[in-house]
C-alpha atoms as a PDB file:
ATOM      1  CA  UNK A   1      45.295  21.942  -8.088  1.00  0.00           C
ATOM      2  CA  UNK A   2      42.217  22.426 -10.583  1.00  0.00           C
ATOM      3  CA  UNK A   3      43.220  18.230 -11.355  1.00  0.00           C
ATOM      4  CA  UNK A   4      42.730  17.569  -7.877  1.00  0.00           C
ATOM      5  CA  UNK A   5      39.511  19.288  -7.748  1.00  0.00           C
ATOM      6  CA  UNK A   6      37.700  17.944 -10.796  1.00  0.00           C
ATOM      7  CA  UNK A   7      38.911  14.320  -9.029  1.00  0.00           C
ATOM      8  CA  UNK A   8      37.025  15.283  -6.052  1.00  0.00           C
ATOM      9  CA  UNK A   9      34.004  16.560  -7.625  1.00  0.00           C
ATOM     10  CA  UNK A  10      34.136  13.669 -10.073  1.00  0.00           C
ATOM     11  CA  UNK A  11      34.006  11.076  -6.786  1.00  0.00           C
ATOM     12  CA  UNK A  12      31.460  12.670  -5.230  1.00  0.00           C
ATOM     13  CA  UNK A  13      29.311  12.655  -8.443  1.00  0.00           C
ATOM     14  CA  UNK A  14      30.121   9.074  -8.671  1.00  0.00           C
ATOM     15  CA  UNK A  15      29.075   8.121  -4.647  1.00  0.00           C
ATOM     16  CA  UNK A  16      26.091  10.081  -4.920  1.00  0.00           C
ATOM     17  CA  UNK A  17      25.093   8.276  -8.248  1.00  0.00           C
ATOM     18  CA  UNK A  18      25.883   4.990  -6.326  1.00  0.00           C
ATOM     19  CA  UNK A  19      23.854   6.200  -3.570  1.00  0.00           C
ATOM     20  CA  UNK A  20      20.978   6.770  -5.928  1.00  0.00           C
ATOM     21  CA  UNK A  21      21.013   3.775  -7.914  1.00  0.00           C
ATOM     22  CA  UNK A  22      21.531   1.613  -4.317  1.00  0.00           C
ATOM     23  CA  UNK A  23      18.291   3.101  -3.199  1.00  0.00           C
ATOM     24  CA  UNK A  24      16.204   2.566  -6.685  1.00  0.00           C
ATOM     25  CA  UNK A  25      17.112  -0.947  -6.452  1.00  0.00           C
ATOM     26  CA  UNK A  26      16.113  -1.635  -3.183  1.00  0.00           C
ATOM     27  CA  UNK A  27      12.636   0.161  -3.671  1.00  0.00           C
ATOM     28  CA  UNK A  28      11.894  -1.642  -6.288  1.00  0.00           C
ATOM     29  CA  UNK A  29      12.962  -5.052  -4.383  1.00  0.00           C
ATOM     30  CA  UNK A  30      10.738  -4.272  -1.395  1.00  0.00           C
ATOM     31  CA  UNK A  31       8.080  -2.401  -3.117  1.00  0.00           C
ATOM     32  CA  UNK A  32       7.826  -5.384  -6.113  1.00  0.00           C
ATOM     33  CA  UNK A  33       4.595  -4.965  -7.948  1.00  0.00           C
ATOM     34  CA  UNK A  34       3.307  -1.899  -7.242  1.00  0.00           C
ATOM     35  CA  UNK A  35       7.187   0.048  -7.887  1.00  0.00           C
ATOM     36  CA  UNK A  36       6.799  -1.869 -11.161  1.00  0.00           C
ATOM     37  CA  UNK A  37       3.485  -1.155 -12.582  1.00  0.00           C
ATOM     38  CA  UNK A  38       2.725   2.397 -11.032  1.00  0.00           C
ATOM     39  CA  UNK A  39       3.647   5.008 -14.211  1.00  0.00           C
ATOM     40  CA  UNK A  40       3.116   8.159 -11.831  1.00  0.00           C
ATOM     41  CA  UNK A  41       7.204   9.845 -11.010  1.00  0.00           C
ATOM     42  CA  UNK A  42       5.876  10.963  -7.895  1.00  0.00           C
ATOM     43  CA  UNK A  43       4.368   7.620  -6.679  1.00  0.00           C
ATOM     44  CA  UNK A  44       7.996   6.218  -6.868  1.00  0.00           C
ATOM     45  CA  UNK A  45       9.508   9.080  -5.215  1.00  0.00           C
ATOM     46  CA  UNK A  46       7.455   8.316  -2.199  1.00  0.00           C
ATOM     47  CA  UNK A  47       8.535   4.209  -2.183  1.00  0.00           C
ATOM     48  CA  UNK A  48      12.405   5.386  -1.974  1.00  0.00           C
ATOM     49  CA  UNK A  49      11.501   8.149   0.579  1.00  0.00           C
ATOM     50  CA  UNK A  50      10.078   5.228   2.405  1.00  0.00           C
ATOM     51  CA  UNK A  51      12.933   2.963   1.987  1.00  0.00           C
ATOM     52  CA  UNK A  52      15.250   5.578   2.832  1.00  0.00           C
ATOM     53  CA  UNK A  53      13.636   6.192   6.403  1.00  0.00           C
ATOM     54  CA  UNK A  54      12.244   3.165   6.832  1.00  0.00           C
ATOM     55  CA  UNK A  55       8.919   4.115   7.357  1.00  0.00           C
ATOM     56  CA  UNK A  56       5.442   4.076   6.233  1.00  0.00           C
ATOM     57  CA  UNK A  57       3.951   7.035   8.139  1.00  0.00           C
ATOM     58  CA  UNK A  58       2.371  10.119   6.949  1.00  0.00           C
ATOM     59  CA  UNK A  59       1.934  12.706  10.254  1.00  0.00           C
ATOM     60  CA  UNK A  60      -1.586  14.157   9.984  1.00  0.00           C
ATOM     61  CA  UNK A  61       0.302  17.724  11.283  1.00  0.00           C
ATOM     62  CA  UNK A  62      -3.526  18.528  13.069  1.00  0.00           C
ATOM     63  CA  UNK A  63      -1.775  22.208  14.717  1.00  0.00           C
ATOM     64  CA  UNK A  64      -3.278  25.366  14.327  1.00  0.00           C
ATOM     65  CA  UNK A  65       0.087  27.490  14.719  1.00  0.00           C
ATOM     66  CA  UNK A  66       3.367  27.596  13.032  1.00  0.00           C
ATOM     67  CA  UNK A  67       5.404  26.980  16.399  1.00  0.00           C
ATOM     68  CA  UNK A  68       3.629  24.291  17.112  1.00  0.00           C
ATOM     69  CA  UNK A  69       3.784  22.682  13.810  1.00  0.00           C
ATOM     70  CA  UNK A  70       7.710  23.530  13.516  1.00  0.00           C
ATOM     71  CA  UNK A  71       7.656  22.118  16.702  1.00  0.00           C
ATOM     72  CA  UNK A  72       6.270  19.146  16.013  1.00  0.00           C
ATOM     73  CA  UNK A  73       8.378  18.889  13.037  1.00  0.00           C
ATOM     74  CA  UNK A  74      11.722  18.678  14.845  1.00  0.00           C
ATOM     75  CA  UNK A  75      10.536  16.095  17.549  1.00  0.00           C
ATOM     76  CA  UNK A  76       9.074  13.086  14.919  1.00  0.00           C
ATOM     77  CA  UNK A  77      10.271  14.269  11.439  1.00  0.00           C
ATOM     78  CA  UNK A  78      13.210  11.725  11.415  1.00  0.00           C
ATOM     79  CA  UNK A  79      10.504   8.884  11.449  1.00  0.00           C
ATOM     80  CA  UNK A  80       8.279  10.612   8.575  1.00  0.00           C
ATOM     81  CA  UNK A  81       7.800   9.512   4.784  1.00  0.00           C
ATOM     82  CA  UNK A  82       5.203  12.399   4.747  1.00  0.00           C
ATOM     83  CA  UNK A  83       3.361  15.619   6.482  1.00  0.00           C
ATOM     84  CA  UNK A  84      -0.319  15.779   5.791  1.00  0.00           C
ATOM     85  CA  UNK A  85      -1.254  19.366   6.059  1.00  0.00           C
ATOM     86  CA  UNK A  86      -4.401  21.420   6.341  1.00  0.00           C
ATOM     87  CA  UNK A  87      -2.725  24.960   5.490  1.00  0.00           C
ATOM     88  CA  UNK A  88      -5.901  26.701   5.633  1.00  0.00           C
ATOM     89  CA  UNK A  89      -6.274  25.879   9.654  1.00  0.00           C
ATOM     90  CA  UNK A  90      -3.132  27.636  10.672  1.00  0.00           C
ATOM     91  CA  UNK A  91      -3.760  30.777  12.594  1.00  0.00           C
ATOM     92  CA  UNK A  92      -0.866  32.758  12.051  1.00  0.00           C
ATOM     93  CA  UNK A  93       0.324  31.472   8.642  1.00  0.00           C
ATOM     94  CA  UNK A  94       1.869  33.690   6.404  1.00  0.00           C
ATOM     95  CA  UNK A  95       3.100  32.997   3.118  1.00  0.00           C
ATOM     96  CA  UNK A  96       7.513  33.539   4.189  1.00  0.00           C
ATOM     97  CA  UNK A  97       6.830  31.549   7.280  1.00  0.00           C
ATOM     98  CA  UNK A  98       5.228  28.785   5.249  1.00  0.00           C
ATOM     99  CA  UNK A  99       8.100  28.483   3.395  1.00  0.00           C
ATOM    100  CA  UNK A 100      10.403  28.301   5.515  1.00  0.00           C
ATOM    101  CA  UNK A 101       8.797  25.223   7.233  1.00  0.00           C
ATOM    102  CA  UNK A 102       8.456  23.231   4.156  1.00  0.00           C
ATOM    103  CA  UNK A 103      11.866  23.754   2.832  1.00  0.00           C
ATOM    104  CA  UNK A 104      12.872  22.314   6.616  1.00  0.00           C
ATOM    105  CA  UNK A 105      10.090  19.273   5.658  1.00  0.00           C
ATOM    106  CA  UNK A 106      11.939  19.034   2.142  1.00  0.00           C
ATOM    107  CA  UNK A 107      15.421  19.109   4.250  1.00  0.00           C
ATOM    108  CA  UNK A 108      13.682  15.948   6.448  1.00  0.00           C
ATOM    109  CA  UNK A 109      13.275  14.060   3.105  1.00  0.00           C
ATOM    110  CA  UNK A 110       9.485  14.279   3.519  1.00  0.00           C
ATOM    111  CA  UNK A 111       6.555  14.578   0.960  1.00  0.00           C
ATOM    112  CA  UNK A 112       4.295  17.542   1.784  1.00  0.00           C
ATOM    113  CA  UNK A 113       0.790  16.200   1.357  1.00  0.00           C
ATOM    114  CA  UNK A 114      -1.995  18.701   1.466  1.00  0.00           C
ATOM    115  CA  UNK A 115      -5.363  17.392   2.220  1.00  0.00           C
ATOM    116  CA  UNK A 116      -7.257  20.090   0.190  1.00  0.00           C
ATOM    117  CA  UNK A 117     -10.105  17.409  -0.703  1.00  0.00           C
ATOM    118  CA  UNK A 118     -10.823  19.624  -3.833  1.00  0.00           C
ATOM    119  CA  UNK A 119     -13.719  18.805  -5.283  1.00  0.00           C
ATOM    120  CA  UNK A 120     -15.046  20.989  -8.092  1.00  0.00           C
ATOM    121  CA  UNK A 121     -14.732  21.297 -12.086  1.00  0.00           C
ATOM    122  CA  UNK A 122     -10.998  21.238 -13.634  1.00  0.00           C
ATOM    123  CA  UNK A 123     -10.960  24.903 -14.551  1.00  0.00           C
ATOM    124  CA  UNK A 124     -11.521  25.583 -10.827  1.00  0.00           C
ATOM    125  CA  UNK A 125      -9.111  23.386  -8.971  1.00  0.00           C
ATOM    126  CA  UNK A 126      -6.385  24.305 -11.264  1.00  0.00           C
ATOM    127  CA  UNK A 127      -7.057  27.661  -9.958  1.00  0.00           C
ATOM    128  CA  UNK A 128      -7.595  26.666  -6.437  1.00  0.00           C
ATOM    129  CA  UNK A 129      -4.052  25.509  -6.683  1.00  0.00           C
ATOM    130  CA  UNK A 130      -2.747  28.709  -6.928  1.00  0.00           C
ATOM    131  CA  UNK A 131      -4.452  31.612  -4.871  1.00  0.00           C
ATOM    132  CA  UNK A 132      -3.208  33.143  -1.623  1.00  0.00           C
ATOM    133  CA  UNK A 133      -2.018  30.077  -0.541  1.00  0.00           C
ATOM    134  CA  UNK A 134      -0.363  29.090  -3.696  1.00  0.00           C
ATOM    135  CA  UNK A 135      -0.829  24.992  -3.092  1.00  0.00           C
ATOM    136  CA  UNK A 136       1.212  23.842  -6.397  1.00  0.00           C
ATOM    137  CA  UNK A 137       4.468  25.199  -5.331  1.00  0.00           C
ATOM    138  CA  UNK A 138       4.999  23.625  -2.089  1.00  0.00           C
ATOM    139  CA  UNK A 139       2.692  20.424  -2.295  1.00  0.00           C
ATOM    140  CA  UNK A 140       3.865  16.959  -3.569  1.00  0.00           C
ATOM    141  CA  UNK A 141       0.067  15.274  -3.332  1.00  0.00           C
ATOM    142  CA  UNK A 142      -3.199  16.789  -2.899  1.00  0.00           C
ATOM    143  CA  UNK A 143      -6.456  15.094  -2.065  1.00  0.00           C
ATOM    144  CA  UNK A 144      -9.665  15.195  -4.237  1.00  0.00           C
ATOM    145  CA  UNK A 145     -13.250  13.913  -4.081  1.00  0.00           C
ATOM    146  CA  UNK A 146     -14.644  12.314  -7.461  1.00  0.00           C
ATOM    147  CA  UNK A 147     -17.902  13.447  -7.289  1.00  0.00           C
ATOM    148  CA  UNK A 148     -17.337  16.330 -10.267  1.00  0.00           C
ATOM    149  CA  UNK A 149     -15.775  13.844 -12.417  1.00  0.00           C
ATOM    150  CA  UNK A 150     -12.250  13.176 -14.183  1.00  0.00           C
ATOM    151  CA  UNK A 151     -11.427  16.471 -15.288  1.00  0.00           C
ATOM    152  CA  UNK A 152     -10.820  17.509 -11.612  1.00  0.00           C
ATOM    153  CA  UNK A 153      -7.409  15.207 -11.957  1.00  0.00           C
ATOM    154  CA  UNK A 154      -6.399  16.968 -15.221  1.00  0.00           C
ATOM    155  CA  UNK A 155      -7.285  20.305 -13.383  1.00  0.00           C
ATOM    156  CA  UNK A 156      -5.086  19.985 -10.367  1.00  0.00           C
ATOM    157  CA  UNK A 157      -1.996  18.357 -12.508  1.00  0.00           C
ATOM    158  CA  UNK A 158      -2.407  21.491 -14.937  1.00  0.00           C
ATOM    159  CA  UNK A 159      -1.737  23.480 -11.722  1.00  0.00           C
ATOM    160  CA  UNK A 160       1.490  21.769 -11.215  1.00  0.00           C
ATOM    161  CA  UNK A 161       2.296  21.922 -14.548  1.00  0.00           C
ATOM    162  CA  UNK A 162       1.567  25.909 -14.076  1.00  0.00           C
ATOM    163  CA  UNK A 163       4.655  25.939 -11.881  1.00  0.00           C
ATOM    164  CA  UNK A 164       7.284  23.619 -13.343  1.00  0.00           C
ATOM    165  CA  UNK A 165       6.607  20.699 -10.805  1.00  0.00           C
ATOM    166  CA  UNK A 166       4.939  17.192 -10.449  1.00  0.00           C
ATOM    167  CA  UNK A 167       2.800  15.894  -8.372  1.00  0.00           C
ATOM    168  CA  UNK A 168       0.080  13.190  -7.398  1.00  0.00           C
ATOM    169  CA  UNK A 169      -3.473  13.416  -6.390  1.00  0.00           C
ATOM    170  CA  UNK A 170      -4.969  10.816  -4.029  1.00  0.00           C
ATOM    171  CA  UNK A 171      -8.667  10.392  -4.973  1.00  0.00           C
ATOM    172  CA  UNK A 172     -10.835   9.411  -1.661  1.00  0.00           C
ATOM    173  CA  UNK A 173     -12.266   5.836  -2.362  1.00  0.00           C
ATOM    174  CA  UNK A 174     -13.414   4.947   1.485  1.00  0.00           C
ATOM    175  CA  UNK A 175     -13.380   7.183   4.708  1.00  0.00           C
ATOM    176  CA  UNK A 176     -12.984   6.068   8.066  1.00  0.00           C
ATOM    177  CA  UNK A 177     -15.496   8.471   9.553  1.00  0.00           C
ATOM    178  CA  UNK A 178     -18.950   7.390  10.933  1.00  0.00           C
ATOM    179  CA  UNK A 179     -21.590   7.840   8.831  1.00  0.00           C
ATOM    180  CA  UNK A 180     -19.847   8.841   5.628  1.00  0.00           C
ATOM    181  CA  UNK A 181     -21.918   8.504   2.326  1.00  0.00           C
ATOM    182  CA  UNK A 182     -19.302   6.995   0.563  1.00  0.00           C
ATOM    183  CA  UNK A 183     -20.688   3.329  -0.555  1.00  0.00           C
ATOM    184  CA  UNK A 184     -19.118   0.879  -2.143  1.00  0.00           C
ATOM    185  CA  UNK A 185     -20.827   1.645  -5.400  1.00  0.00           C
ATOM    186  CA  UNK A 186     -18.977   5.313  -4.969  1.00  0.00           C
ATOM    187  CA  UNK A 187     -15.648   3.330  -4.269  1.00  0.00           C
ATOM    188  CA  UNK A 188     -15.855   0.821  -7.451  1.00  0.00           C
ATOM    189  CA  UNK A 189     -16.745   4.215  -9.394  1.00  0.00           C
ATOM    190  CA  UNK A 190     -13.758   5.891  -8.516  1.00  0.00           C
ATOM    191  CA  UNK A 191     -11.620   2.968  -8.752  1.00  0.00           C
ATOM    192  CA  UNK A 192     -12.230   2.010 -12.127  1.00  0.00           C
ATOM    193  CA  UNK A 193     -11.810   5.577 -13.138  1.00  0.00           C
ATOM    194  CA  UNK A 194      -9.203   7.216 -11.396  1.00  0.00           C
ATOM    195  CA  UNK A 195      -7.038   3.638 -11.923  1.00  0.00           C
ATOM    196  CA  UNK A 196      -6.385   4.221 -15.882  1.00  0.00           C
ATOM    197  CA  UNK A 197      -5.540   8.597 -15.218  1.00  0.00           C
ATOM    198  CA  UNK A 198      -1.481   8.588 -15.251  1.00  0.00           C
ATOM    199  CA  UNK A 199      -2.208  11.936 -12.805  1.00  0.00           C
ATOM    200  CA  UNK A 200      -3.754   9.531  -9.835  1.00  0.00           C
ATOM    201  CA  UNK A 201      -1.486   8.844  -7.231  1.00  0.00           C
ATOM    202  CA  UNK A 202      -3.569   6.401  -5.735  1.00  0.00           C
ATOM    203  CA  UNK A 203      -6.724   6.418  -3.157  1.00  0.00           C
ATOM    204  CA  UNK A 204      -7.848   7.105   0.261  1.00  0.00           C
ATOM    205  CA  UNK A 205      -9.172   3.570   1.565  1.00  0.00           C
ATOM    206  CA  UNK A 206     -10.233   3.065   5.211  1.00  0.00           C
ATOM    207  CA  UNK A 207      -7.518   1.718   7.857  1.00  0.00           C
ATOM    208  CA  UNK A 208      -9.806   1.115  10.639  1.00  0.00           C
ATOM    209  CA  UNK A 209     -11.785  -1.685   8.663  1.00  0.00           C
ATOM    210  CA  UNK A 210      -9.167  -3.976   6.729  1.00  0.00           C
ATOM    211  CA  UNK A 211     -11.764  -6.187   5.209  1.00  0.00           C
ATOM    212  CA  UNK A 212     -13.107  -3.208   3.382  1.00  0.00           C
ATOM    213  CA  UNK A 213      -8.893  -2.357   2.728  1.00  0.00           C
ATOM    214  CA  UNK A 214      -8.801  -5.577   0.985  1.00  0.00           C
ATOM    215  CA  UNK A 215     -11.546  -5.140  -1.296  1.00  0.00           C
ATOM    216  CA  UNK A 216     -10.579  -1.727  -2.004  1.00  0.00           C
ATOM    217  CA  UNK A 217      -6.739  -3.401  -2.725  1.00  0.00           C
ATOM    218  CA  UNK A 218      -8.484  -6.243  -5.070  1.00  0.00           C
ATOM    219  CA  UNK A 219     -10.299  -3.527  -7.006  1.00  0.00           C
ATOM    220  CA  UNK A 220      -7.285  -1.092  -7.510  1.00  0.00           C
ATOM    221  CA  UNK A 221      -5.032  -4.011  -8.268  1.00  0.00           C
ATOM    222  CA  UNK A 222      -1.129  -3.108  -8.410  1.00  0.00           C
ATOM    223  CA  UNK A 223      -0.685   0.005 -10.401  1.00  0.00           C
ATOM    224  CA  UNK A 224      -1.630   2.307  -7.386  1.00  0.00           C
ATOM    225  CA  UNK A 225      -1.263   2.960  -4.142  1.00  0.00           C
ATOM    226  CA  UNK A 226      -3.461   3.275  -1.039  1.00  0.00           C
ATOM    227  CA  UNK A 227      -3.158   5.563   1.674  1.00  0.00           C
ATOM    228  CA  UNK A 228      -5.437   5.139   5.153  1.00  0.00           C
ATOM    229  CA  UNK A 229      -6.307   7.484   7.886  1.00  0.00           C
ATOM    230  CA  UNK A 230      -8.186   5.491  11.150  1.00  0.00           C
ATOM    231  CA  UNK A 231      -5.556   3.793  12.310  1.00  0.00           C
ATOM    232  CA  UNK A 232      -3.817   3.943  15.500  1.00  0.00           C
ATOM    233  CA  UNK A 233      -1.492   1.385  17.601  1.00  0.00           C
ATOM    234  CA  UNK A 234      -4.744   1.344  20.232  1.00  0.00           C
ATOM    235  CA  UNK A 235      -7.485   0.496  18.085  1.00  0.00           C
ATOM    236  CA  UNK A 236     -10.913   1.645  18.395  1.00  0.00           C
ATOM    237  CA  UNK A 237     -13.508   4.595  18.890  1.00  0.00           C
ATOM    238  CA  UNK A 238     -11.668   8.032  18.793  1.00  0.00           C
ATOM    239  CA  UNK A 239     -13.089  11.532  18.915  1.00  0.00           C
ATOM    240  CA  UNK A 240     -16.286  12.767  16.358  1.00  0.00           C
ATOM    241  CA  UNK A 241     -17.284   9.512  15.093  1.00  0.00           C
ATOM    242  CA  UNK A 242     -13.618   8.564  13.700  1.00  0.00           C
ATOM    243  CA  UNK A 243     -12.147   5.087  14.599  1.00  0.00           C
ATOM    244  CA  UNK A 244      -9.287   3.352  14.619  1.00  0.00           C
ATOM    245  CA  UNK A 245      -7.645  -0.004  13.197  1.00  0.00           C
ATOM    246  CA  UNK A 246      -4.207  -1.050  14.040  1.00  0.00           C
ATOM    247  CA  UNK A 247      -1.877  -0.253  11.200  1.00  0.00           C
ATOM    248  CA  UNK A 248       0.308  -3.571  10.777  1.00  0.00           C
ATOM    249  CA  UNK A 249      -3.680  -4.984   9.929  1.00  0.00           C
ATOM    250  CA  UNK A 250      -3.621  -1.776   7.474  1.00  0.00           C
ATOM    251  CA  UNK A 251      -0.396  -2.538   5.644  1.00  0.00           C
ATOM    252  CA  UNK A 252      -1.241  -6.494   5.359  1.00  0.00           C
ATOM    253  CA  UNK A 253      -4.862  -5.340   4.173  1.00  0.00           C
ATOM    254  CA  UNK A 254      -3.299  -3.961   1.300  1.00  0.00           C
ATOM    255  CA  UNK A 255      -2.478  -0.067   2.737  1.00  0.00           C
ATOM    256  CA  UNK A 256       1.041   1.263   1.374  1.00  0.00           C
ATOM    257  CA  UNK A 257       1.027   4.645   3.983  1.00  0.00           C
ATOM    258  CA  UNK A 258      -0.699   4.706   7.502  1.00  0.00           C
ATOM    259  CA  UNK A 259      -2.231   8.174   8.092  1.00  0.00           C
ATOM    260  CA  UNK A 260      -1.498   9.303  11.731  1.00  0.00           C
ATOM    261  CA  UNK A 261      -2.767  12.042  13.798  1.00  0.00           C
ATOM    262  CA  UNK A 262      -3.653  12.041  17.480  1.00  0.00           C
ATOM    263  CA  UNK A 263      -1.126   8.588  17.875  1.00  0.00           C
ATOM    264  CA  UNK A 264       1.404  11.046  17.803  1.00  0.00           C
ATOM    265  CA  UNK A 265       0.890  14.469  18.014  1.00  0.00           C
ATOM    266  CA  UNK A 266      -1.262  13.655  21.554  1.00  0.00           C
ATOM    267  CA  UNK A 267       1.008  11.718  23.149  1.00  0.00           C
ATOM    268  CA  UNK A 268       2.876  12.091  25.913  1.00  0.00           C
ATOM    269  CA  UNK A 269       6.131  11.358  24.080  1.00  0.00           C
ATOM    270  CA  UNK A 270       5.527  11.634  20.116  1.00  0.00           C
ATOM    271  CA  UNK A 271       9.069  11.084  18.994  1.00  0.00           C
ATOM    272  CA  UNK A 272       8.554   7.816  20.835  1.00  0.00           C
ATOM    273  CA  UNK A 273       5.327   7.441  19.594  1.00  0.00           C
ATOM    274  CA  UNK A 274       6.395   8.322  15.860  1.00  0.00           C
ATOM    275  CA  UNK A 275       9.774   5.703  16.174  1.00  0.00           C
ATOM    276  CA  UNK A 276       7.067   2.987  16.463  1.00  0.00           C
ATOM    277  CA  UNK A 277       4.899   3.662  14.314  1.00  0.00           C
ATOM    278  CA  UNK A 278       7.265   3.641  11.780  1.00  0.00           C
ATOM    279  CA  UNK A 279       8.664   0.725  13.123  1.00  0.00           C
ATOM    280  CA  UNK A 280       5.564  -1.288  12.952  1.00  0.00           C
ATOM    281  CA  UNK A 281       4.562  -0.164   9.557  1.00  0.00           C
ATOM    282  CA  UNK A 282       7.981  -0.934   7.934  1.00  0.00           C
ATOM    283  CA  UNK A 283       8.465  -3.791   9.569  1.00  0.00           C
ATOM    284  CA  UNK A 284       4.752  -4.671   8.300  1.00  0.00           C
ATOM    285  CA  UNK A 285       5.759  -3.772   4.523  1.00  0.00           C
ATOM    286  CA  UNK A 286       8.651  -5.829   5.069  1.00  0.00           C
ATOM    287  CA  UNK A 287       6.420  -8.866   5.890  1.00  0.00           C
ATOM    288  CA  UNK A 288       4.046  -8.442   3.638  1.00  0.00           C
ATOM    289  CA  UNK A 289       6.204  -9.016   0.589  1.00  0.00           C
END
């Protein structure tokens, strides 16, 4: 009996090592370059996340309540790599409830991607990552402006560090908002910087303008990745100065995660919605290799 049951255990050690090493091979297949010169653990994670749901779509989660972001959750999580969240805009949050939705995003296979845009001195984002909201435990990526200088990078990987865990911080390079004051003299600053700190995950370019994409992709060459809000599957002006570009443009432009919000969470159908999305931005990856 106890033969028969080390046996068992013993082949499902051995499928699930299979499983494993099936899936690191065919990230690094479809992923090429960037799986094989990006150093940050976290920045691979996300590739075979993406490979294993066939999808390059991060859900801007833009609800103010925990039903409707549970909600939400069940309907289009089978066609997420990741759940950009503003935790500081939920009404009702508290911190058991909280939990309880991202261990059901962690059951989806999903990276939890908080869009803090911290933006001070290390000391103080390290300790921002803790706090009543206690970001390091739960988040896999954080965003963070430049503008206070390198340190803010070592500050918000100290606050994983503070917890046992790893993570990645996406530094914002480009916005797709009207107006915004980040010029391309910003963006090459940035770049250069944040592309030789082992804690950046990569950058925040602009999806709704994929000429500036492919600058931003020449500049941060193949050892990061690029994330882009503004796009959307019908391209153009959306609310509060924000547009749109379509995200198979994105991907080919050099994006490696489309950033969507109102695409799906406003539509009449957003499973539907969410299915092809991810659809069109794998099948975009796919192509672009």
């Amino acid at each position: 009996m106890l033969l028969s049951i080390i046996k068992k255990r013993l082949i499902a050690v051995s499928y699930e090592d299979k499983e494993l090493l099936a899936n690191t091979m065919q990230a690094s297949e479809v992923w090429g370059e960037r799986w094989q010169n990006n150093s940050l653990p976290m920045a691979r994670t996300y590739m075979e996340v993406a490979c294993r749901k066939k999808s390059l779509v991060c859900l801007a989660a833009d609800r103010k309540t925990m039903d409707g972001l549970n909600q939400l959750l069940d309907e289009v999580g089978p066609y997420l790599a990741a759940l950009k969240t503003h935790v500081d805009l939920i009404d009702d949050w508290s911190a058991d409830s909280w939990k309880l939705f991202c261990d059901k995003a962690k059951e989806m296979d999903l990276l939890i991607f908080e869009d803090r845009k911290f933006a001070d001195i290390g000391k103080i984002s390290r300790d921002q990552m803790s706090g009543v909201y206690d970001i390091r435990s739960w988040a896999d990526l954080v965003t963070a402006h430049m503008i206070s200088g390198q340190d803010i990078v070592d500050g918000l990987q100290a606050g994983w560090k503070d917890v046992g865990r790893n993570g990645g911080v996406l530094l914002l390079a480009q916005m797709s908002s009207r107006g915004n004051l980040l010029s391309p003299e910003y963006t090459e600053t940035v770049v250069k910087s944040g592309s030789i700190h082992d804690g950046v995950f990569g950058f925040i370019g602009n999806g709704s303008k994929p000429e500036d994409l492919k600058n931003l992709r020449v500049q941060v060459g193949q050892g990061k990745l690029i994330w882009t809000p503004g796009v959307n599957i019908a391209v153009g002006d959306g609310e509060m100065g924000q547009r749109y570009g379509a995200p198979d443009e994105a991907i080919h432009a050099g994006s490696d995660c489309i950033i969507v919000g109102s695409g799906i969470h406003k539509s009449e159908n957003p499973a539907e919605s969410a299915s092809a999305y991810a659809e069109v931005s794998w099948s975009a990856l796919l192509k672009r290799r």
